[in-house]
C-alpha atoms as a PDB file:
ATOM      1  CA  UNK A   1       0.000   0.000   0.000  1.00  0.00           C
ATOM      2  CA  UNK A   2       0.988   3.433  -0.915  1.00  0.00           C
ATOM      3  CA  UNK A   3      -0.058   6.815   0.539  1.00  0.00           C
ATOM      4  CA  UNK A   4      -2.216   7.476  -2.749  1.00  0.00           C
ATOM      5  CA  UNK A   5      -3.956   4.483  -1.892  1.00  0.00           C
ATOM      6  CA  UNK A   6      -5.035   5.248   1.734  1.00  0.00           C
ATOM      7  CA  UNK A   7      -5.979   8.561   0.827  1.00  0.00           C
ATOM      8  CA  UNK A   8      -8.613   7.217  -1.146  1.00  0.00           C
ATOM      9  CA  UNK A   9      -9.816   5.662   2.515  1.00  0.00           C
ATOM     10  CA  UNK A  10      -9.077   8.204   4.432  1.00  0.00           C
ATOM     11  CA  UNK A  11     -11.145  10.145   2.205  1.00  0.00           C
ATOM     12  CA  UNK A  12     -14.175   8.295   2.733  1.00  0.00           C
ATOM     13  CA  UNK A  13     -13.906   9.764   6.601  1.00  0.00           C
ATOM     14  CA  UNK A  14     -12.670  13.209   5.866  1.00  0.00           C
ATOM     15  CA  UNK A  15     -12.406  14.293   2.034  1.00  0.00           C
ATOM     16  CA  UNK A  16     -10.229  16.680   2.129  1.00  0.00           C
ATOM     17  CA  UNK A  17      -7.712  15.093   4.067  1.00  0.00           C
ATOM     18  CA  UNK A  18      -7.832  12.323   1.954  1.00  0.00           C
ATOM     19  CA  UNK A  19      -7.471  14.045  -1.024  1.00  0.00           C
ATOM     20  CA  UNK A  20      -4.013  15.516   0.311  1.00  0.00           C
ATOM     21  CA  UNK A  21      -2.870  12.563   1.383  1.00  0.00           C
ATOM     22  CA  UNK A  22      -3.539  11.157  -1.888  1.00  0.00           C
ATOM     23  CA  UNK A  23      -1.028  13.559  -3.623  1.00  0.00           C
ATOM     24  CA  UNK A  24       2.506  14.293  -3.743  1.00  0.00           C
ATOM     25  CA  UNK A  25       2.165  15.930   0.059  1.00  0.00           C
ATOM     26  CA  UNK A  26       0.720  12.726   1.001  1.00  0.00           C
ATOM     27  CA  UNK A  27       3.832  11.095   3.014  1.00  0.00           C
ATOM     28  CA  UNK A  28       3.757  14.107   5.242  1.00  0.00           C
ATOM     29  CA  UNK A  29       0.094  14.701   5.724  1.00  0.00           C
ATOM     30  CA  UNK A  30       0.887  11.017   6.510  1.00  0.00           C
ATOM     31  CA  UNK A  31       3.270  11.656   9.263  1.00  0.00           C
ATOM     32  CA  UNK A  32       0.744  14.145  11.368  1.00  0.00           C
ATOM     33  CA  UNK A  33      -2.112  11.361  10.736  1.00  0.00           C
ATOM     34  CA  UNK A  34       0.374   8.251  12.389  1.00  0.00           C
ATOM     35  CA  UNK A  35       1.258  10.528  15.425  1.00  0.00           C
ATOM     36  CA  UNK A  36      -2.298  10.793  15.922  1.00  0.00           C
ATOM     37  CA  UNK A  37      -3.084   7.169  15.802  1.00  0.00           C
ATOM     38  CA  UNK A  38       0.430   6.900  17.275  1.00  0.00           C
ATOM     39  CA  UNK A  39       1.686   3.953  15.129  1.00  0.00           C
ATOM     40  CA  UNK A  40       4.454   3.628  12.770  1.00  0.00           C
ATOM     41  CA  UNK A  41       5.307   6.468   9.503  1.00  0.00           C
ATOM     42  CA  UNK A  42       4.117   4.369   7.047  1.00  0.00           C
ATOM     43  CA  UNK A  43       0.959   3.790   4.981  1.00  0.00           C
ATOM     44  CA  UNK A  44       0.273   0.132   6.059  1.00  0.00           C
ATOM     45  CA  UNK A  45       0.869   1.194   9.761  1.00  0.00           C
ATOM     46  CA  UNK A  46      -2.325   3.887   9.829  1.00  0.00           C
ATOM     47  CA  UNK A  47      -4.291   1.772   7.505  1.00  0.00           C
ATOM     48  CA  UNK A  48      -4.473  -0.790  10.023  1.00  0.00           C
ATOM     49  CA  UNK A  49      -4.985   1.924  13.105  1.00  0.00           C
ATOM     50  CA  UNK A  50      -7.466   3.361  11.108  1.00  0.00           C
ATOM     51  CA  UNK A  51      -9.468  -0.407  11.095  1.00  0.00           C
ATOM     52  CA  UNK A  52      -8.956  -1.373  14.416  1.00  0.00           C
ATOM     53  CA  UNK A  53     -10.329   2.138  15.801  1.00  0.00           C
ATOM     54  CA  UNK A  54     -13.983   2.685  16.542  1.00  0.00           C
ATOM     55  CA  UNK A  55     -13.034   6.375  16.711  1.00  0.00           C
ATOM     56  CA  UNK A  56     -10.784   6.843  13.475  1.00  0.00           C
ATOM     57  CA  UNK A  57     -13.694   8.865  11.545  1.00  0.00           C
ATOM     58  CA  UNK A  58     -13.660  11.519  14.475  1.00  0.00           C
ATOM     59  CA  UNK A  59      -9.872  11.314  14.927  1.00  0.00           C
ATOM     60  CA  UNK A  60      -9.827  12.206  11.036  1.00  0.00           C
ATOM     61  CA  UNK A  61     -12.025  14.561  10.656  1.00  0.00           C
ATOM     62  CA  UNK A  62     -10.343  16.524  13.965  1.00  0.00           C
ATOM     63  CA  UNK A  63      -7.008  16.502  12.001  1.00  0.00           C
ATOM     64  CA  UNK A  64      -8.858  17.889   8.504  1.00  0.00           C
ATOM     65  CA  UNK A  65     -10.430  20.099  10.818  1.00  0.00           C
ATOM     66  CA  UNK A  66      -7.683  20.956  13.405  1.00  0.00           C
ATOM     67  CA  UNK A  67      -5.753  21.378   9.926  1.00  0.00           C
ATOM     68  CA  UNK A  68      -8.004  22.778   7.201  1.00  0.00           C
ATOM     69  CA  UNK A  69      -6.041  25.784   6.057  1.00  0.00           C
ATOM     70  CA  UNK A  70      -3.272  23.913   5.379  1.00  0.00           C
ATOM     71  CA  UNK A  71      -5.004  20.809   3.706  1.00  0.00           C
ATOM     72  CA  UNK A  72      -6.816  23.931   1.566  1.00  0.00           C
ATOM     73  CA  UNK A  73      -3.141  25.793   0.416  1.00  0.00           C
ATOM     74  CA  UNK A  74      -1.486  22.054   0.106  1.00  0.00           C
ATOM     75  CA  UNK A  75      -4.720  21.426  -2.102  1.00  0.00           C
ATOM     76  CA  UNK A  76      -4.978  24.836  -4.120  1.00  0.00           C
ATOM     77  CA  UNK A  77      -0.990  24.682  -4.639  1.00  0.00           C
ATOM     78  CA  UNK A  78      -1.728  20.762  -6.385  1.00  0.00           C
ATOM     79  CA  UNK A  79      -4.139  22.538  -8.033  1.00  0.00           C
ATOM     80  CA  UNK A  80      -1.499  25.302  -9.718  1.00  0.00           C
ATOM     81  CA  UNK A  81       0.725  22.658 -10.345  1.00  0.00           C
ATOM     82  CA  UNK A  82      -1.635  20.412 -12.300  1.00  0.00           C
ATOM     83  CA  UNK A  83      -2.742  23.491 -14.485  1.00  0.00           C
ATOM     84  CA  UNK A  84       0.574  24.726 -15.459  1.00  0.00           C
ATOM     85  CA  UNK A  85       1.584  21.720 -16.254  1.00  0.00           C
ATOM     86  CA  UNK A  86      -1.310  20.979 -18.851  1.00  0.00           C
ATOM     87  CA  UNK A  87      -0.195  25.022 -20.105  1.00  0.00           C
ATOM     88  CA  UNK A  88       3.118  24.282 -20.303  1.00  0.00           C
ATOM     89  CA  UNK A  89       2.778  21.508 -22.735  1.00  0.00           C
ATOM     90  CA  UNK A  90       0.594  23.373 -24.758  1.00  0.00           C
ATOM     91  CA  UNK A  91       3.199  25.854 -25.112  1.00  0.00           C
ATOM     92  CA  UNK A  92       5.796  24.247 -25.455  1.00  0.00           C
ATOM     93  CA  UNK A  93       3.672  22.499 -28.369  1.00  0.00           C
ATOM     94  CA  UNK A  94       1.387  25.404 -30.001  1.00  0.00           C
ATOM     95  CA  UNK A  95       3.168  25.640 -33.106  1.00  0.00           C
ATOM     96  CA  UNK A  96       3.487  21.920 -34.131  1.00  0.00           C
ATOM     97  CA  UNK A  97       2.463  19.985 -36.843  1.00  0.00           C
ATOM     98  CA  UNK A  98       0.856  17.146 -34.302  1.00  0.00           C
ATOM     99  CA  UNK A  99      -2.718  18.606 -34.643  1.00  0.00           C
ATOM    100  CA  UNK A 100      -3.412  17.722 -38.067  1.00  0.00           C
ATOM    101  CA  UNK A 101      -1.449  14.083 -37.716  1.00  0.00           C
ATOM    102  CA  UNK A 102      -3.371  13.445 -34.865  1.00  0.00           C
ATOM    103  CA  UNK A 103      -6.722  14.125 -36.631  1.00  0.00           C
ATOM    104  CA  UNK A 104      -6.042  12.721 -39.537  1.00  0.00           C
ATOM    105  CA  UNK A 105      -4.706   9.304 -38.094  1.00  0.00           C
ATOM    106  CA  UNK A 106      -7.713   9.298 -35.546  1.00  0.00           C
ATOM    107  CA  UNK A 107     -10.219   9.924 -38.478  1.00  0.00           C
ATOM    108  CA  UNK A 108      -9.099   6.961 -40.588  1.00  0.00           C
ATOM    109  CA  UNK A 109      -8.940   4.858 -37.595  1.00  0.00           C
ATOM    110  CA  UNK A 110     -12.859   6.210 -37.085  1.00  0.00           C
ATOM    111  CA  UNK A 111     -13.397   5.709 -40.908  1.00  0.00           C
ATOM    112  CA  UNK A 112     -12.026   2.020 -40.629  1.00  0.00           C
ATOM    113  CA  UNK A 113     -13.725   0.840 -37.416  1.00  0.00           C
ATOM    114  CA  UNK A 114     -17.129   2.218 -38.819  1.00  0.00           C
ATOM    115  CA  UNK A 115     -16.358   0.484 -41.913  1.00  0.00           C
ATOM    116  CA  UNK A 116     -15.568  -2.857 -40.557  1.00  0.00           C
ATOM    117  CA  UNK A 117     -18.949  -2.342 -38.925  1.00  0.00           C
ATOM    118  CA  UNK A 118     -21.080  -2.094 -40.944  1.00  0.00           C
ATOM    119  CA  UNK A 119     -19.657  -2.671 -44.565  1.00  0.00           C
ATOM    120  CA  UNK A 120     -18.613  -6.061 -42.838  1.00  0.00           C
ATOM    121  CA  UNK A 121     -19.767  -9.086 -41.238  1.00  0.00           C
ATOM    122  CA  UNK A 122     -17.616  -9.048 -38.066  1.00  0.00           C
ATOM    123  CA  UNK A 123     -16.644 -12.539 -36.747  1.00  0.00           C
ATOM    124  CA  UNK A 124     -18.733 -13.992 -34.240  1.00  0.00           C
ATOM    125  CA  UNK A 125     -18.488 -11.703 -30.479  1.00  0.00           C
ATOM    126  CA  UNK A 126     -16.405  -9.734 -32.260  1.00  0.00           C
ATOM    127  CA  UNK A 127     -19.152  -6.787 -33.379  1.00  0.00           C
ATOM    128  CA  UNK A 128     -19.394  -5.876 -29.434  1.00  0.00           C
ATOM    129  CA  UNK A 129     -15.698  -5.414 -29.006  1.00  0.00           C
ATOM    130  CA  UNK A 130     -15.632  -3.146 -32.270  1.00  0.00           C
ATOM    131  CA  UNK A 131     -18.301  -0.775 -30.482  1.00  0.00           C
ATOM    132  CA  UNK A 132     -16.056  -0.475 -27.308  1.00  0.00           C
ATOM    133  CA  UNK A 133     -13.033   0.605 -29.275  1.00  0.00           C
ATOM    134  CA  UNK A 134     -14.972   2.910 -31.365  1.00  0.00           C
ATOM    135  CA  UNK A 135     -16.112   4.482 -28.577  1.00  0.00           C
ATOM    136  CA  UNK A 136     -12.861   4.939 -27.170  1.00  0.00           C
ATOM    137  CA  UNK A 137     -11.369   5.675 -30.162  1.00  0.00           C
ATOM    138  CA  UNK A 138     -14.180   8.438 -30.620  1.00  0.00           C
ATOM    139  CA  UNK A 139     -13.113   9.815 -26.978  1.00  0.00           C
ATOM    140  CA  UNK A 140      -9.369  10.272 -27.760  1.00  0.00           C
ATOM    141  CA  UNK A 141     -10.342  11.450 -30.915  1.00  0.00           C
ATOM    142  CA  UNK A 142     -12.363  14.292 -29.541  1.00  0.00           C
ATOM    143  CA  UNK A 143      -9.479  14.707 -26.514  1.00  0.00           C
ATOM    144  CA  UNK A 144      -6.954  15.377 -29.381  1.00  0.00           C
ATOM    145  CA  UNK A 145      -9.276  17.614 -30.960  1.00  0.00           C
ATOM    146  CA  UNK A 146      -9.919  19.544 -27.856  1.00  0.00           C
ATOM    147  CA  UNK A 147      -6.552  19.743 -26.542  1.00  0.00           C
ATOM    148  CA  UNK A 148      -5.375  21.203 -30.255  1.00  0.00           C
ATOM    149  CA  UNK A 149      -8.015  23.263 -31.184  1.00  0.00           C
ATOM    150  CA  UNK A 150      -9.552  24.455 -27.752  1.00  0.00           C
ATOM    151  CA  UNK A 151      -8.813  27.347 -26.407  1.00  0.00           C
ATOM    152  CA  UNK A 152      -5.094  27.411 -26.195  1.00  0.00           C
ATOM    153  CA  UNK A 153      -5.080  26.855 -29.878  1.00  0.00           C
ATOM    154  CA  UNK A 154      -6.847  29.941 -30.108  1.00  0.00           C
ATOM    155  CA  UNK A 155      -5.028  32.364 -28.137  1.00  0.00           C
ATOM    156  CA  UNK A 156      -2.016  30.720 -29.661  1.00  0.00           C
ATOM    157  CA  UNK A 157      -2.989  31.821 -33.059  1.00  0.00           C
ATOM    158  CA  UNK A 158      -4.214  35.491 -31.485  1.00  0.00           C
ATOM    159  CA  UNK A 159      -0.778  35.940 -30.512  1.00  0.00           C
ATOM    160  CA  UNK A 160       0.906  34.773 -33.626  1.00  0.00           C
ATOM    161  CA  UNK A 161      -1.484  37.574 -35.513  1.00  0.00           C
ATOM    162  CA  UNK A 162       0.387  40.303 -33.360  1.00  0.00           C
END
Protein backbone atom coordinates (compact mmCIF):
# COMPACT_ATOMS: atom_id res chain seq x y z
CA UNK A 1 0.00 0.00 0.00
CA UNK A 2 0.99 3.43 -0.91
CA UNK A 3 -0.06 6.81 0.54
CA UNK A 4 -2.22 7.48 -2.75
CA UNK A 5 -3.96 4.48 -1.89
CA UNK A 6 -5.03 5.25 1.73
CA UNK A 7 -5.98 8.56 0.83
CA UNK A 8 -8.61 7.22 -1.15
CA UNK A 9 -9.82 5.66 2.52
CA UNK A 10 -9.08 8.20 4.43
CA UNK A 11 -11.15 10.14 2.20
CA UNK A 12 -14.18 8.29 2.73
CA UNK A 13 -13.91 9.76 6.60
CA UNK A 14 -12.67 13.21 5.87
CA UNK A 15 -12.41 14.29 2.03
CA UNK A 16 -10.23 16.68 2.13
CA UNK A 17 -7.71 15.09 4.07
CA UNK A 18 -7.83 12.32 1.95
CA UNK A 19 -7.47 14.04 -1.02
CA UNK A 20 -4.01 15.52 0.31
CA UNK A 21 -2.87 12.56 1.38
CA UNK A 22 -3.54 11.16 -1.89
CA UNK A 23 -1.03 13.56 -3.62
CA UNK A 24 2.51 14.29 -3.74
CA UNK A 25 2.16 15.93 0.06
CA UNK A 26 0.72 12.73 1.00
CA UNK A 27 3.83 11.10 3.01
CA UNK A 28 3.76 14.11 5.24
CA UNK A 29 0.09 14.70 5.72
CA UNK A 30 0.89 11.02 6.51
CA UNK A 31 3.27 11.66 9.26
CA UNK A 32 0.74 14.14 11.37
CA UNK A 33 -2.11 11.36 10.74
CA UNK A 34 0.37 8.25 12.39
CA UNK A 35 1.26 10.53 15.43
CA UNK A 36 -2.30 10.79 15.92
CA UNK A 37 -3.08 7.17 15.80
CA UNK A 38 0.43 6.90 17.27
CA UNK A 39 1.69 3.95 15.13
CA UNK A 40 4.45 3.63 12.77
CA UNK A 41 5.31 6.47 9.50
CA UNK A 42 4.12 4.37 7.05
CA UNK A 43 0.96 3.79 4.98
CA UNK A 44 0.27 0.13 6.06
CA UNK A 45 0.87 1.19 9.76
CA UNK A 46 -2.33 3.89 9.83
CA UNK A 47 -4.29 1.77 7.50
CA UNK A 48 -4.47 -0.79 10.02
CA UNK A 49 -4.99 1.92 13.10
CA UNK A 50 -7.47 3.36 11.11
CA UNK A 51 -9.47 -0.41 11.10
CA UNK A 52 -8.96 -1.37 14.42
CA UNK A 53 -10.33 2.14 15.80
CA UNK A 54 -13.98 2.69 16.54
CA UNK A 55 -13.03 6.38 16.71
CA UNK A 56 -10.78 6.84 13.47
CA UNK A 57 -13.69 8.87 11.55
CA UNK A 58 -13.66 11.52 14.48
CA UNK A 59 -9.87 11.31 14.93
CA UNK A 60 -9.83 12.21 11.04
CA UNK A 61 -12.02 14.56 10.66
CA UNK A 62 -10.34 16.52 13.97
CA UNK A 63 -7.01 16.50 12.00
CA UNK A 64 -8.86 17.89 8.50
CA UNK A 65 -10.43 20.10 10.82
CA UNK A 66 -7.68 20.96 13.40
CA UNK A 67 -5.75 21.38 9.93
CA UNK A 68 -8.00 22.78 7.20
CA UNK A 69 -6.04 25.78 6.06
CA UNK A 70 -3.27 23.91 5.38
CA UNK A 71 -5.00 20.81 3.71
CA UNK A 72 -6.82 23.93 1.57
CA UNK A 73 -3.14 25.79 0.42
CA UNK A 74 -1.49 22.05 0.11
CA UNK A 75 -4.72 21.43 -2.10
CA UNK A 76 -4.98 24.84 -4.12
CA UNK A 77 -0.99 24.68 -4.64
CA UNK A 78 -1.73 20.76 -6.38
CA UNK A 79 -4.14 22.54 -8.03
CA UNK A 80 -1.50 25.30 -9.72
CA UNK A 81 0.73 22.66 -10.35
CA UNK A 82 -1.64 20.41 -12.30
CA UNK A 83 -2.74 23.49 -14.49
CA UNK A 84 0.57 24.73 -15.46
CA UNK A 85 1.58 21.72 -16.25
CA UNK A 86 -1.31 20.98 -18.85
CA UNK A 87 -0.20 25.02 -20.11
CA UNK A 88 3.12 24.28 -20.30
CA UNK A 89 2.78 21.51 -22.73
CA UNK A 90 0.59 23.37 -24.76
CA UNK A 91 3.20 25.85 -25.11
CA UNK A 92 5.80 24.25 -25.45
CA UNK A 93 3.67 22.50 -28.37
CA UNK A 94 1.39 25.40 -30.00
CA UNK A 95 3.17 25.64 -33.11
CA UNK A 96 3.49 21.92 -34.13
CA UNK A 97 2.46 19.98 -36.84
CA UNK A 98 0.86 17.15 -34.30
CA UNK A 99 -2.72 18.61 -34.64
CA UNK A 100 -3.41 17.72 -38.07
CA UNK A 101 -1.45 14.08 -37.72
CA UNK A 102 -3.37 13.45 -34.86
CA UNK A 103 -6.72 14.13 -36.63
CA UNK A 104 -6.04 12.72 -39.54
CA UNK A 105 -4.71 9.30 -38.09
CA UNK A 106 -7.71 9.30 -35.55
CA UNK A 107 -10.22 9.92 -38.48
CA UNK A 108 -9.10 6.96 -40.59
CA UNK A 109 -8.94 4.86 -37.60
CA UNK A 110 -12.86 6.21 -37.09
CA UNK A 111 -13.40 5.71 -40.91
CA UNK A 112 -12.03 2.02 -40.63
CA UNK A 113 -13.73 0.84 -37.42
CA UNK A 114 -17.13 2.22 -38.82
CA UNK A 115 -16.36 0.48 -41.91
CA UNK A 116 -15.57 -2.86 -40.56
CA UNK A 117 -18.95 -2.34 -38.92
CA UNK A 118 -21.08 -2.09 -40.94
CA UNK A 119 -19.66 -2.67 -44.56
CA UNK A 120 -18.61 -6.06 -42.84
CA UNK A 121 -19.77 -9.09 -41.24
CA UNK A 122 -17.62 -9.05 -38.07
CA UNK A 123 -16.64 -12.54 -36.75
CA UNK A 124 -18.73 -13.99 -34.24
CA UNK A 125 -18.49 -11.70 -30.48
CA UNK A 126 -16.40 -9.73 -32.26
CA UNK A 127 -19.15 -6.79 -33.38
CA UNK A 128 -19.39 -5.88 -29.43
CA UNK A 129 -15.70 -5.41 -29.01
CA UNK A 130 -15.63 -3.15 -32.27
CA UNK A 131 -18.30 -0.78 -30.48
CA UNK A 132 -16.06 -0.47 -27.31
CA UNK A 133 -13.03 0.60 -29.28
CA UNK A 134 -14.97 2.91 -31.36
CA UNK A 135 -16.11 4.48 -28.58
CA UNK A 136 -12.86 4.94 -27.17
CA UNK A 137 -11.37 5.67 -30.16
CA UNK A 138 -14.18 8.44 -30.62
CA UNK A 139 -13.11 9.81 -26.98
CA UNK A 140 -9.37 10.27 -27.76
CA UNK A 141 -10.34 11.45 -30.91
CA UNK A 142 -12.36 14.29 -29.54
CA UNK A 143 -9.48 14.71 -26.51
CA UNK A 144 -6.95 15.38 -29.38
CA UNK A 145 -9.28 17.61 -30.96
CA UNK A 146 -9.92 19.54 -27.86
CA UNK A 147 -6.55 19.74 -26.54
CA UNK A 148 -5.38 21.20 -30.26
CA UNK A 149 -8.01 23.26 -31.18
CA UNK A 150 -9.55 24.46 -27.75
CA UNK A 151 -8.81 27.35 -26.41
CA UNK A 152 -5.09 27.41 -26.19
CA UNK A 153 -5.08 26.86 -29.88
CA UNK A 154 -6.85 29.94 -30.11
CA UNK A 155 -5.03 32.36 -28.14
CA UNK A 156 -2.02 30.72 -29.66
CA UNK A 157 -2.99 31.82 -33.06
CA UNK A 158 -4.21 35.49 -31.48
CA UNK A 159 -0.78 35.94 -30.51
CA UNK A 160 0.91 34.77 -33.63
CA UNK A 161 -1.48 37.57 -35.51
CA UNK A 162 0.39 40.30 -33.36
Amino acid sequence: MNWSELGKTIAGYAPLLGGVVGGPAGAGIGSVIASAFGVEDNPNAVLNAIKKDPQAAIKLKKIELDHKVELEKITLKMAKIEIGDKQNARVNNKHSNMPAVLSVVLTIFIIGIVSALFYTEPPEGAREVLFMLLGVVIKEWSNSLHYWYGTTRSSANKDMKK
